[in-house]
PDB file of N, CA and C in Angstrom:
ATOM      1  N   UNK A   1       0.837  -1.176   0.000  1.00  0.00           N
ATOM      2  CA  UNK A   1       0.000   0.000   0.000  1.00  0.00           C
ATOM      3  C   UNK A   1       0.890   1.251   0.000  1.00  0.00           C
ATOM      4  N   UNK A   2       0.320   2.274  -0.640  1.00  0.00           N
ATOM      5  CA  UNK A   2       1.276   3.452  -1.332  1.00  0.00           C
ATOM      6  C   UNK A   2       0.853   4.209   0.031  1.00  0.00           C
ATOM      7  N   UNK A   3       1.747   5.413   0.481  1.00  0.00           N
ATOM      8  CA  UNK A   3       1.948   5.983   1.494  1.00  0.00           C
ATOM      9  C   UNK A   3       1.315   7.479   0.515  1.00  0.00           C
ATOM     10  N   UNK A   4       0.420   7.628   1.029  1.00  0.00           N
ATOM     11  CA  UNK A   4      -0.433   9.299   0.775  1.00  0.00           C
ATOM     12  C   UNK A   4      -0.248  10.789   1.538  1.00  0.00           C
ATOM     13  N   UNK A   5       0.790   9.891   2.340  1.00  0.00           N
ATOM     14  CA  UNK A   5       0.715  11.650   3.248  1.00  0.00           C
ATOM     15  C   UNK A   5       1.716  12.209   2.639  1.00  0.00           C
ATOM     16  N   UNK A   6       1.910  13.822   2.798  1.00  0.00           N
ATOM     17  CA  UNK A   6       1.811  15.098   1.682  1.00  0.00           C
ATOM     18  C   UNK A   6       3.738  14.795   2.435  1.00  0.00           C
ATOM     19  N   UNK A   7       4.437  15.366   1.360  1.00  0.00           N
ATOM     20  CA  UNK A   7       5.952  15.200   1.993  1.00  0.00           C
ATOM     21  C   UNK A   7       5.689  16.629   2.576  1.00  0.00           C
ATOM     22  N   UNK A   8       7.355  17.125   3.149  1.00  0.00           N
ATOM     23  CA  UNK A   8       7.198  17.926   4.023  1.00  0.00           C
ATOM     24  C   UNK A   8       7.376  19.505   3.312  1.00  0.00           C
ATOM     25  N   UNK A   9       7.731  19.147   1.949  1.00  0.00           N
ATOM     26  CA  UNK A   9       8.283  20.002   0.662  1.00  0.00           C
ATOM     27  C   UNK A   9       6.337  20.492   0.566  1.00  0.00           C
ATOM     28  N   UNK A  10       5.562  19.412   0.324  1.00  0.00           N
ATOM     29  CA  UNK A  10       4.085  19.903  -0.153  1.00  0.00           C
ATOM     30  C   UNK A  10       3.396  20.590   1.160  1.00  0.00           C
ATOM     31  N   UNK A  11       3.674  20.165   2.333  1.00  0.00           N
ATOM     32  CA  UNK A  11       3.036  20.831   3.471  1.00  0.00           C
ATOM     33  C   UNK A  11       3.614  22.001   3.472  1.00  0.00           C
ATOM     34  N   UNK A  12       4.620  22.587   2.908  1.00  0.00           N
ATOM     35  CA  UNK A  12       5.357  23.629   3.334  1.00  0.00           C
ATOM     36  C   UNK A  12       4.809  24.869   2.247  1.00  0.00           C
ATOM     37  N   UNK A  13       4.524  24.680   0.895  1.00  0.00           N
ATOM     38  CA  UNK A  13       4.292  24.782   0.064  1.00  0.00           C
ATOM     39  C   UNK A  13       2.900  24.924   0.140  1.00  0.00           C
ATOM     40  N   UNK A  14       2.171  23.988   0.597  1.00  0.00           N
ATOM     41  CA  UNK A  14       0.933  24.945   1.083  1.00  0.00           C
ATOM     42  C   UNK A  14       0.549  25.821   1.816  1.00  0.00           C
ATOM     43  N   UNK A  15       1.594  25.727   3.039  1.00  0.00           N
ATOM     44  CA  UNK A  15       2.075  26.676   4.355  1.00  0.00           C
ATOM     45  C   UNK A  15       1.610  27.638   3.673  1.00  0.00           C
ATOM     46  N   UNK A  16       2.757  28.135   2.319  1.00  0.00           N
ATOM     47  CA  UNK A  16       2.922  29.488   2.187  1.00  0.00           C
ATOM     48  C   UNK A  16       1.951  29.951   1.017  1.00  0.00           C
ATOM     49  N   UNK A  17       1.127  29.390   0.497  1.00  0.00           N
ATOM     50  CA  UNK A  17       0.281  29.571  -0.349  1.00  0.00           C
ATOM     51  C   UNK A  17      -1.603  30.219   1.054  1.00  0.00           C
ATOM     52  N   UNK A  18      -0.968  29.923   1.982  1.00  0.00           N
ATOM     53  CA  UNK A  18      -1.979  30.061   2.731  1.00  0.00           C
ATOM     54  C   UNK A  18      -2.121  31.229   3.048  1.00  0.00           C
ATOM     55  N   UNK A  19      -3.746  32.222   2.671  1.00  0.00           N
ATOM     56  CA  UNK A  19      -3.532  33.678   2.980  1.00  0.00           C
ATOM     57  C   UNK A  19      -4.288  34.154   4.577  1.00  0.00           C
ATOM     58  N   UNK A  20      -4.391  33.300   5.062  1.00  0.00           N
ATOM     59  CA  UNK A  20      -4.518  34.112   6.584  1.00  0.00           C
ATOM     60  C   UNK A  20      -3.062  34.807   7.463  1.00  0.00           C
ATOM     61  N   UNK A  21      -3.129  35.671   7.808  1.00  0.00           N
ATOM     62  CA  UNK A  21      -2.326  37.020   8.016  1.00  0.00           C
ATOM     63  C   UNK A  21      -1.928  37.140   9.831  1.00  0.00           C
ATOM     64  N   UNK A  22      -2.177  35.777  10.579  1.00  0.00           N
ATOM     65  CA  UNK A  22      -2.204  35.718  11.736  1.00  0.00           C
ATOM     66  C   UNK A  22      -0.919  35.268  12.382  1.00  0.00           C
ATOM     67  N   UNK A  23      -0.534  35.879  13.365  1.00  0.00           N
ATOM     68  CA  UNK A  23       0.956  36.265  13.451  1.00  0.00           C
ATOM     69  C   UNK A  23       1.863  34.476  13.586  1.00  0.00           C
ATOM     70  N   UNK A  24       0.807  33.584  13.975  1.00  0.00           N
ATOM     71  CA  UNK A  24       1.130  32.447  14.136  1.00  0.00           C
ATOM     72  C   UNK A  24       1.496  31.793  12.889  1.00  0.00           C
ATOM     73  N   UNK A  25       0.489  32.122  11.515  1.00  0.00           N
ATOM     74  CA  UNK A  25       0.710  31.321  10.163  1.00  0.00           C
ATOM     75  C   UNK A  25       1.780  32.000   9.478  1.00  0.00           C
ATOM     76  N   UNK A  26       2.261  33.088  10.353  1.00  0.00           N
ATOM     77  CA  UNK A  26       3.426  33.806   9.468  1.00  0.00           C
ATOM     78  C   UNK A  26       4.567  33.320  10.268  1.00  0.00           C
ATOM     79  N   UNK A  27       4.298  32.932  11.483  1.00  0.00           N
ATOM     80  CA  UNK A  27       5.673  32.449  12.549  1.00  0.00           C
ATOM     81  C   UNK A  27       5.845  31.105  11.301  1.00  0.00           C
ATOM     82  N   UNK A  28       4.870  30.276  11.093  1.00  0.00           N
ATOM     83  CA  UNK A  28       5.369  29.248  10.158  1.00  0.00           C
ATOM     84  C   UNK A  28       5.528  28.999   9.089  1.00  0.00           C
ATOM     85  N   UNK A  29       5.158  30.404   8.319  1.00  0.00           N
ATOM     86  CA  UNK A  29       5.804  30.747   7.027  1.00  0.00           C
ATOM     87  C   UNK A  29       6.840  31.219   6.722  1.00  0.00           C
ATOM     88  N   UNK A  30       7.419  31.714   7.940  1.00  0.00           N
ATOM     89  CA  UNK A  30       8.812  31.946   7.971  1.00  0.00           C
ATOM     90  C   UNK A  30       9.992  30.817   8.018  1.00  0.00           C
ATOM     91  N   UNK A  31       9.668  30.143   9.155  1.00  0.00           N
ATOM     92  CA  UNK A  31      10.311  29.049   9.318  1.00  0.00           C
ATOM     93  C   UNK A  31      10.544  28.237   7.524  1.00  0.00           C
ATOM     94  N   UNK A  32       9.283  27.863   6.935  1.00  0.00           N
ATOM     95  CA  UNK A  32       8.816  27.150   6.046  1.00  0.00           C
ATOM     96  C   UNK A  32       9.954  27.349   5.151  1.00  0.00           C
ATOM     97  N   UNK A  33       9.865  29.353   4.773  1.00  0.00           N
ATOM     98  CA  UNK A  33      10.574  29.736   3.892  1.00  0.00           C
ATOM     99  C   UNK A  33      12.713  29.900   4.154  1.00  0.00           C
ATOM    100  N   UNK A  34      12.442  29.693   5.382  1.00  0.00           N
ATOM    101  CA  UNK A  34      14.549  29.694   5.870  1.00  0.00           C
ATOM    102  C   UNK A  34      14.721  28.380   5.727  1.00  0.00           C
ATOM    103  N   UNK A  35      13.384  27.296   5.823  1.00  0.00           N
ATOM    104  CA  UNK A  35      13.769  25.499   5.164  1.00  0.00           C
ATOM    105  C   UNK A  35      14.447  25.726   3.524  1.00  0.00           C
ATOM    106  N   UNK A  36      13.475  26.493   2.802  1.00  0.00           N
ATOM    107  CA  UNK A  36      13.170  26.439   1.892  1.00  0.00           C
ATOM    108  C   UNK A  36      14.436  26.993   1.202  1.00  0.00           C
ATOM    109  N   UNK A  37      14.530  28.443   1.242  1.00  0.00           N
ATOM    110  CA  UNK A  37      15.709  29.271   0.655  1.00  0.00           C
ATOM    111  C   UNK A  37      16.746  29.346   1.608  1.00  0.00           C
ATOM    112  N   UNK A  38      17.222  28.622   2.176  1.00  0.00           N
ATOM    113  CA  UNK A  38      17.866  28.913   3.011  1.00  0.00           C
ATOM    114  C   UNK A  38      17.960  30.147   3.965  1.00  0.00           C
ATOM    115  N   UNK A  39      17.672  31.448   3.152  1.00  0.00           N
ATOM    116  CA  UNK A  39      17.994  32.848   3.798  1.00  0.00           C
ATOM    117  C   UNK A  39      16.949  33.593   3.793  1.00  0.00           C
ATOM    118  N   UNK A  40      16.274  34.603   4.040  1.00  0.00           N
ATOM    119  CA  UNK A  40      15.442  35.695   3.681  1.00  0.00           C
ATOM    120  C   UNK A  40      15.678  36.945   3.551  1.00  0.00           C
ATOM    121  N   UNK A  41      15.369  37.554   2.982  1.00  0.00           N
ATOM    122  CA  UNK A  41      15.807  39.298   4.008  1.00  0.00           C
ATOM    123  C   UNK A  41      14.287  39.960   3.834  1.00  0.00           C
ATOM    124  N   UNK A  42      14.314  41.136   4.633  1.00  0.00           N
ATOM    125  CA  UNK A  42      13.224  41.855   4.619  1.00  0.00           C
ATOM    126  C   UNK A  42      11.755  41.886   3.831  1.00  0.00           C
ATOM    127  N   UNK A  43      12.567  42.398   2.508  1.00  0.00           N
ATOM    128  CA  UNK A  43      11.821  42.506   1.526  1.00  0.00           C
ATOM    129  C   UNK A  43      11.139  41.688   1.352  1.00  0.00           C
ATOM    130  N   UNK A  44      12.300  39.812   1.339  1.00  0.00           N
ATOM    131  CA  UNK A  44      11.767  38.974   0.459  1.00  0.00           C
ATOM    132  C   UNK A  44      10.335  38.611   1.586  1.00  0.00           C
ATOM    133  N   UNK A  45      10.545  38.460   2.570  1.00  0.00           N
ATOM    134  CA  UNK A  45       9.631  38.062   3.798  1.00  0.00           C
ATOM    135  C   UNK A  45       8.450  39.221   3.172  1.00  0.00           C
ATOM    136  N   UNK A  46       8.870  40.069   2.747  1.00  0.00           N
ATOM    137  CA  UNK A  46       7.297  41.207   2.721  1.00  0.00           C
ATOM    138  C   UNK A  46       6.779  40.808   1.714  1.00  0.00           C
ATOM    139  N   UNK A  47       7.789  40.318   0.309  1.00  0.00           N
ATOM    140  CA  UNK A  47       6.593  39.934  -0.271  1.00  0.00           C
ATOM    141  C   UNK A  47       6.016  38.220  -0.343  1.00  0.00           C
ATOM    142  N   UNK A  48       6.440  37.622   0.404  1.00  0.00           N
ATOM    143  CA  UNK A  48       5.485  36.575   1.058  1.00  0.00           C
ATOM    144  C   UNK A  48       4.251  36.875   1.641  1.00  0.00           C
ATOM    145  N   UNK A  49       3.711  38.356   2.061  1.00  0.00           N
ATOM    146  CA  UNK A  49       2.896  38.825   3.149  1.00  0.00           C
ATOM    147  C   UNK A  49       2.994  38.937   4.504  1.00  0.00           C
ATOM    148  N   UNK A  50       4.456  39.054   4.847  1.00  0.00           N
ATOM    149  CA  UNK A  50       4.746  39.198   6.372  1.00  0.00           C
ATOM    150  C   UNK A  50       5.363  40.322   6.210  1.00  0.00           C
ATOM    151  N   UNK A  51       4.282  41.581   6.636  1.00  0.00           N
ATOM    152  CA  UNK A  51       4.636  42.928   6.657  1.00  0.00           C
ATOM    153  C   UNK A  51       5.806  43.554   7.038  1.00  0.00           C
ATOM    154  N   UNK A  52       5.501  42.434   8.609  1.00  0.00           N
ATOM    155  CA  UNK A  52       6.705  43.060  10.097  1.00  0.00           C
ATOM    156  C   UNK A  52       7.327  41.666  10.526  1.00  0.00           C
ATOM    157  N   UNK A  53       8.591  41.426   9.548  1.00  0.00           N
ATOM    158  CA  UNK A  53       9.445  40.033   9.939  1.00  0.00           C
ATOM    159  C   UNK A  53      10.305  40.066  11.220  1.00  0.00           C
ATOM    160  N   UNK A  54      10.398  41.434  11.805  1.00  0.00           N
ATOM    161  CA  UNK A  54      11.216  41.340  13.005  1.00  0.00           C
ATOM    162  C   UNK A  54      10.499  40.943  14.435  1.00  0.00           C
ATOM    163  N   UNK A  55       9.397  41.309  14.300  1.00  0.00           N
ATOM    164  CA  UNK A  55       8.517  40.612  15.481  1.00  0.00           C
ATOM    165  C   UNK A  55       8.515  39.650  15.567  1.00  0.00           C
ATOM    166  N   UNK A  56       8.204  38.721  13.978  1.00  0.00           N
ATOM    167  CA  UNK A  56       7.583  37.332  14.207  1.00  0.00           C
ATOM    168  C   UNK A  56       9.594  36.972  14.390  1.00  0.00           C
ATOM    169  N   UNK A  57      10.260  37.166  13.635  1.00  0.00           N
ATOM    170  CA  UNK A  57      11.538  36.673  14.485  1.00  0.00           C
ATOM    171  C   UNK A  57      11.877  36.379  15.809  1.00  0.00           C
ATOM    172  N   UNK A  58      11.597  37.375  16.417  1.00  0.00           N
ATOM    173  CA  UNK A  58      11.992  37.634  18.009  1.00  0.00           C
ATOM    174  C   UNK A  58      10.687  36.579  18.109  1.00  0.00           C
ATOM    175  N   UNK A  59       9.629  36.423  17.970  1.00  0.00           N
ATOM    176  CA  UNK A  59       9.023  35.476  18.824  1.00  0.00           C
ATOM    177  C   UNK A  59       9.265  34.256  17.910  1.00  0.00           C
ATOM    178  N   UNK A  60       9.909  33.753  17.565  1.00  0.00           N
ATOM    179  CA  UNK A  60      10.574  32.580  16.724  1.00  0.00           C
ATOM    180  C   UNK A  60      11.739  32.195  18.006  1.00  0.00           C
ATOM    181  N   UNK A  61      12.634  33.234  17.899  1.00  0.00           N
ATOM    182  CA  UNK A  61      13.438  33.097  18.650  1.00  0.00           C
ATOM    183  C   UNK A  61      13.613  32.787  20.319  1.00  0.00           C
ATOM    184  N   UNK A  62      12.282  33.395  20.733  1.00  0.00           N
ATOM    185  CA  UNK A  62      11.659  33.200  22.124  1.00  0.00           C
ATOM    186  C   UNK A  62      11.138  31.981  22.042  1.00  0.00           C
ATOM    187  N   UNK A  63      10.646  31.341  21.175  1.00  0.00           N
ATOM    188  CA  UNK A  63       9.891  29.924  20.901  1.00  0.00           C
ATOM    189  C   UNK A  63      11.314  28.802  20.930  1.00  0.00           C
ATOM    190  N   UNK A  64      12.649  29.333  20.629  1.00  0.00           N
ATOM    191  CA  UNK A  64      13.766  28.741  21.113  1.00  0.00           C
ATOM    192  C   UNK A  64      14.389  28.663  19.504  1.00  0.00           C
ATOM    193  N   UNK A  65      13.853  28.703  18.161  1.00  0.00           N
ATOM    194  CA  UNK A  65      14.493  28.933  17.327  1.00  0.00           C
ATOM    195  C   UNK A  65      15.730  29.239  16.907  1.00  0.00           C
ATOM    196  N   UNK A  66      16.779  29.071  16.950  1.00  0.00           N
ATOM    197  CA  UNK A  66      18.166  30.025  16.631  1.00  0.00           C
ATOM    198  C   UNK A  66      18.067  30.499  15.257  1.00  0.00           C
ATOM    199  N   UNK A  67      17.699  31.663  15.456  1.00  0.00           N
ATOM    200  CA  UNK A  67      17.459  32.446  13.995  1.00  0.00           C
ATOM    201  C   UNK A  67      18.768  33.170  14.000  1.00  0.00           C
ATOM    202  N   UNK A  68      19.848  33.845  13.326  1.00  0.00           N
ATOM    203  CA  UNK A  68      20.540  34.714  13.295  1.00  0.00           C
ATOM    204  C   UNK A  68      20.290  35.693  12.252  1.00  0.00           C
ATOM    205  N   UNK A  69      20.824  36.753  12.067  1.00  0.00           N
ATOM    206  CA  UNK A  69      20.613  37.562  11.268  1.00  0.00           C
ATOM    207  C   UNK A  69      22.069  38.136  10.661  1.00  0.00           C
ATOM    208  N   UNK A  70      22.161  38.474   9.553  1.00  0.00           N
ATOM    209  CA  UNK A  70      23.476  39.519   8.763  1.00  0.00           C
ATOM    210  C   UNK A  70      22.850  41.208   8.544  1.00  0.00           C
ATOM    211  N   UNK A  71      23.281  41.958   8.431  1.00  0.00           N
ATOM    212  CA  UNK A  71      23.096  43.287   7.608  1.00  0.00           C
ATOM    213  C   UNK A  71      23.624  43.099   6.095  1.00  0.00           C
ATOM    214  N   UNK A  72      22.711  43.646   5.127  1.00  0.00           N
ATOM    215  CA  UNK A  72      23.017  43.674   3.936  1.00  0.00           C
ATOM    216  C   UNK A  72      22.810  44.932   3.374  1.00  0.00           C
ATOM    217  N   UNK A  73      23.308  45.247   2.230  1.00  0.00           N
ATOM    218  CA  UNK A  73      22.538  46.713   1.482  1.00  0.00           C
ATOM    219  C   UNK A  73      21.927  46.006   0.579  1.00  0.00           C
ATOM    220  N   UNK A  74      20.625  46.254   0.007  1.00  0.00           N
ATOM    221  CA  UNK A  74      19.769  46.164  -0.881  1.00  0.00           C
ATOM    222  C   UNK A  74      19.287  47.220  -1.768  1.00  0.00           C
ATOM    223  N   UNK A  75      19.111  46.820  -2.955  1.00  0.00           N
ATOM    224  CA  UNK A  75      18.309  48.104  -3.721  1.00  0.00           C
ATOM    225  C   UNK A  75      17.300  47.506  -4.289  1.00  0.00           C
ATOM    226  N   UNK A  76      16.119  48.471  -4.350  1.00  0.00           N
ATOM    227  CA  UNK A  76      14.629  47.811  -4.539  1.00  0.00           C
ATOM    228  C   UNK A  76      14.391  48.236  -6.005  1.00  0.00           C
ATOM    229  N   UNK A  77      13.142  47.649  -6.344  1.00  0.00           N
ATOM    230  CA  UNK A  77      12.630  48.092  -7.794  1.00  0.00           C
ATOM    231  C   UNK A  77      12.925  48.754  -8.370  1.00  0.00           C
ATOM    232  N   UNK A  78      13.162  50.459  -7.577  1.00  0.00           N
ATOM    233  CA  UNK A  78      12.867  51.851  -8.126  1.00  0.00           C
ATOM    234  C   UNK A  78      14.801  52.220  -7.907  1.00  0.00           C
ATOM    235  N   UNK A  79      15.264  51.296  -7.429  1.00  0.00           N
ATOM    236  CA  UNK A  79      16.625  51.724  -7.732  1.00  0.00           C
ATOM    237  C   UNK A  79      17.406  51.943  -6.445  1.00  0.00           C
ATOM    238  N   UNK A  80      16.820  52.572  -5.124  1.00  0.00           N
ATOM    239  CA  UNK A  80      17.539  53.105  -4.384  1.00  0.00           C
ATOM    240  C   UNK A  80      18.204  52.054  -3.616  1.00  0.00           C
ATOM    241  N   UNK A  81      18.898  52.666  -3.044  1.00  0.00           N
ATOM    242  CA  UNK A  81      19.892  51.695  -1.963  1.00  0.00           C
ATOM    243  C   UNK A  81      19.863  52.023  -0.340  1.00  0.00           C
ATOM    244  N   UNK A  82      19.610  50.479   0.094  1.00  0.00           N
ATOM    245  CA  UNK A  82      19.119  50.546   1.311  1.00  0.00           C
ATOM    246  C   UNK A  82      20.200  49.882   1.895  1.00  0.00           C
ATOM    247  N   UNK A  83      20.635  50.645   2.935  1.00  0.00           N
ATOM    248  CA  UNK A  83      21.890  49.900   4.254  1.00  0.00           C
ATOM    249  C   UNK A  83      20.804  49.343   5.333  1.00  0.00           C
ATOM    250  N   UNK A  84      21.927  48.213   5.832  1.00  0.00           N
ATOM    251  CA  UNK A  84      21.413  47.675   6.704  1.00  0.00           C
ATOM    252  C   UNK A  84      20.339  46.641   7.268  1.00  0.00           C
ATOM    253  N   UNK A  85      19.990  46.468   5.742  1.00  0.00           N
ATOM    254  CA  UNK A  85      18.655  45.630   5.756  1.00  0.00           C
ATOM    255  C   UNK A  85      18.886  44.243   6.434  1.00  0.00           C
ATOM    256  N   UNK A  86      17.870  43.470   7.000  1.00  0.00           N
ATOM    257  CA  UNK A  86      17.948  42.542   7.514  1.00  0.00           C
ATOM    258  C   UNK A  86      17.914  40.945   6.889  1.00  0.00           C
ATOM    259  N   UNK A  87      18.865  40.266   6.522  1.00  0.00           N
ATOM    260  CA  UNK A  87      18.618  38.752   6.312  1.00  0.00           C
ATOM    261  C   UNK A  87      18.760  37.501   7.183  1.00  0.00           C
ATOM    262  N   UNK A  88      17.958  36.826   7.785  1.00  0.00           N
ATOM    263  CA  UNK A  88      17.799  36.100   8.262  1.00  0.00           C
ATOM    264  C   UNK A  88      17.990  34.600   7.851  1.00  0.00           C
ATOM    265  N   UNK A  89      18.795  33.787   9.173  1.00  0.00           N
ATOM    266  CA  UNK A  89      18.827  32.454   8.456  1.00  0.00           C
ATOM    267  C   UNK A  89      19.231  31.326   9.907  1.00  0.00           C
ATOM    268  N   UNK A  90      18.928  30.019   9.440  1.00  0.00           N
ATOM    269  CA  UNK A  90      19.250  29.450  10.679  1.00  0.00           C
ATOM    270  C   UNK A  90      20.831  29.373  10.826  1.00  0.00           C
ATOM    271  N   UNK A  91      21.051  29.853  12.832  1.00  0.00           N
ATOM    272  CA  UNK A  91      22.257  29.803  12.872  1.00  0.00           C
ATOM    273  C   UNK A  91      23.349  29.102  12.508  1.00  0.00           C
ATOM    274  N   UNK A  92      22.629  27.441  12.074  1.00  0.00           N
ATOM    275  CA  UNK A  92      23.641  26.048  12.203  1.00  0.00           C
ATOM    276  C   UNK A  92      23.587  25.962  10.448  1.00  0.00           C
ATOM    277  N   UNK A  93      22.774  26.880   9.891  1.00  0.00           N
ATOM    278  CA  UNK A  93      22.512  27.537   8.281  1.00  0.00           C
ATOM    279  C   UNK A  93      22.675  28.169   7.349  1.00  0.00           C
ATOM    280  N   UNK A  94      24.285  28.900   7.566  1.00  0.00           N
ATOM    281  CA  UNK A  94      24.492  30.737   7.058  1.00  0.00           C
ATOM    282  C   UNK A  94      24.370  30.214   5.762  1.00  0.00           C
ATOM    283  N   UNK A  95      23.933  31.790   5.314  1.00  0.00           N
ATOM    284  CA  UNK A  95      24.308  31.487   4.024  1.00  0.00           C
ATOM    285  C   UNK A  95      25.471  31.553   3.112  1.00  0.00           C
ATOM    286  N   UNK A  96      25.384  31.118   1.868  1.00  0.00           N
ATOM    287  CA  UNK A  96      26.379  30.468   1.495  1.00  0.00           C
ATOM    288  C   UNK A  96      27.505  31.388   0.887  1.00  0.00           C
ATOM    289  N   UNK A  97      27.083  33.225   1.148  1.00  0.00           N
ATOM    290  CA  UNK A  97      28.083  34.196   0.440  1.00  0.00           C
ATOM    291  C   UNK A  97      28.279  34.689   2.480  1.00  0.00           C
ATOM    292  N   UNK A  98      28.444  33.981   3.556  1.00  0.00           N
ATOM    293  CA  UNK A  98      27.795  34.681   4.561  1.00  0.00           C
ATOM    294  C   UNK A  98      28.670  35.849   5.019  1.00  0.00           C
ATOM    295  N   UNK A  99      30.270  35.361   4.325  1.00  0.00           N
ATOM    296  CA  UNK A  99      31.388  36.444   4.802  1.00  0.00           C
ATOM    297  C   UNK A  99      31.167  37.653   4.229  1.00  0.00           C
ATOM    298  N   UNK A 100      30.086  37.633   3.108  1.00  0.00           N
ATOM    299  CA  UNK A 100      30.500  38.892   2.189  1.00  0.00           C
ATOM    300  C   UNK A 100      29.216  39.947   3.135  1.00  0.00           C
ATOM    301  N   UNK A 101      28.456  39.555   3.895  1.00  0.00           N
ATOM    302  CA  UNK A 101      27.645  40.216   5.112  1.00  0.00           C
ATOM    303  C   UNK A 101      28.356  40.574   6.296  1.00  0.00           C
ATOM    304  N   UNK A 102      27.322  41.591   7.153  1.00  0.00           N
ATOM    305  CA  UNK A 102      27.978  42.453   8.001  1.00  0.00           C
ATOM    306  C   UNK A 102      27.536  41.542   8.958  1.00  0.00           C
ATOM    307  N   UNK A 103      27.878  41.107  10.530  1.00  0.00           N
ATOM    308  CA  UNK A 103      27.304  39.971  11.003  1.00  0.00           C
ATOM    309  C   UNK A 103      26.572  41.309  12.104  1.00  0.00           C
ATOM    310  N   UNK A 104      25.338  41.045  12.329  1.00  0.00           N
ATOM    311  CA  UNK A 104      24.641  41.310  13.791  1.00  0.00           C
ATOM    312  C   UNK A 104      23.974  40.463  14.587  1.00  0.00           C
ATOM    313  N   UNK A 105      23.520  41.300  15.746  1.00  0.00           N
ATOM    314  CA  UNK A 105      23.644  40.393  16.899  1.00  0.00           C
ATOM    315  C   UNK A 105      21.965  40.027  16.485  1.00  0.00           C
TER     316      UNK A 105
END
């Protein structure tokens, strides 16, 4: 008999296809997405629909998570350049350019 339950790639994947906006389905759309891409930063978390990624972090992190974070500069659509922006990733996880980031606490 064939095994039907969803792998953890399709549960995750629906995770984030899911549009309720409640600080809990975004605590696990986050997670879902640092499985997923390894890294995030700001932006990319905003346009998933998680407005405010530093809250649900810190309570990731209070939940016992080891999230760490880098500083990066980014430039958006319209061109400008942003210092300092935030990318996130699991600590035992950096990413894979992680030296070429500023490390914060």
């Amino acid at each position: 008999m064939e095994n039907k339950s969803p792998t953890r790639d399709q549960k995750n994947e629906a995770l984030l296809k899911n549009n309720d906006t409640s600080a809990a389905t975004q605590r696990h759309q986050i997670v879902a997405l640092l499985n997923k891409f390894q890294s995030q930063n700001t932006p990319e978390l905003r346009k998933h629909g998680i407005m405010a990624p530093a809250p649900r972090i810190f309570e990731l992190r209070q939940m016992g998570y080891n999230i760490a974070k880098v500083l990066e500069t980014y430039i958006d659509e319209t061109g400008k350049v942003h210092h300092g922006v935030a990318r996130y990733y699991f600590a035992n996880n950096p990413p894979a350019d992680y030296l070429a980031y500023e490390v914060a606490a």
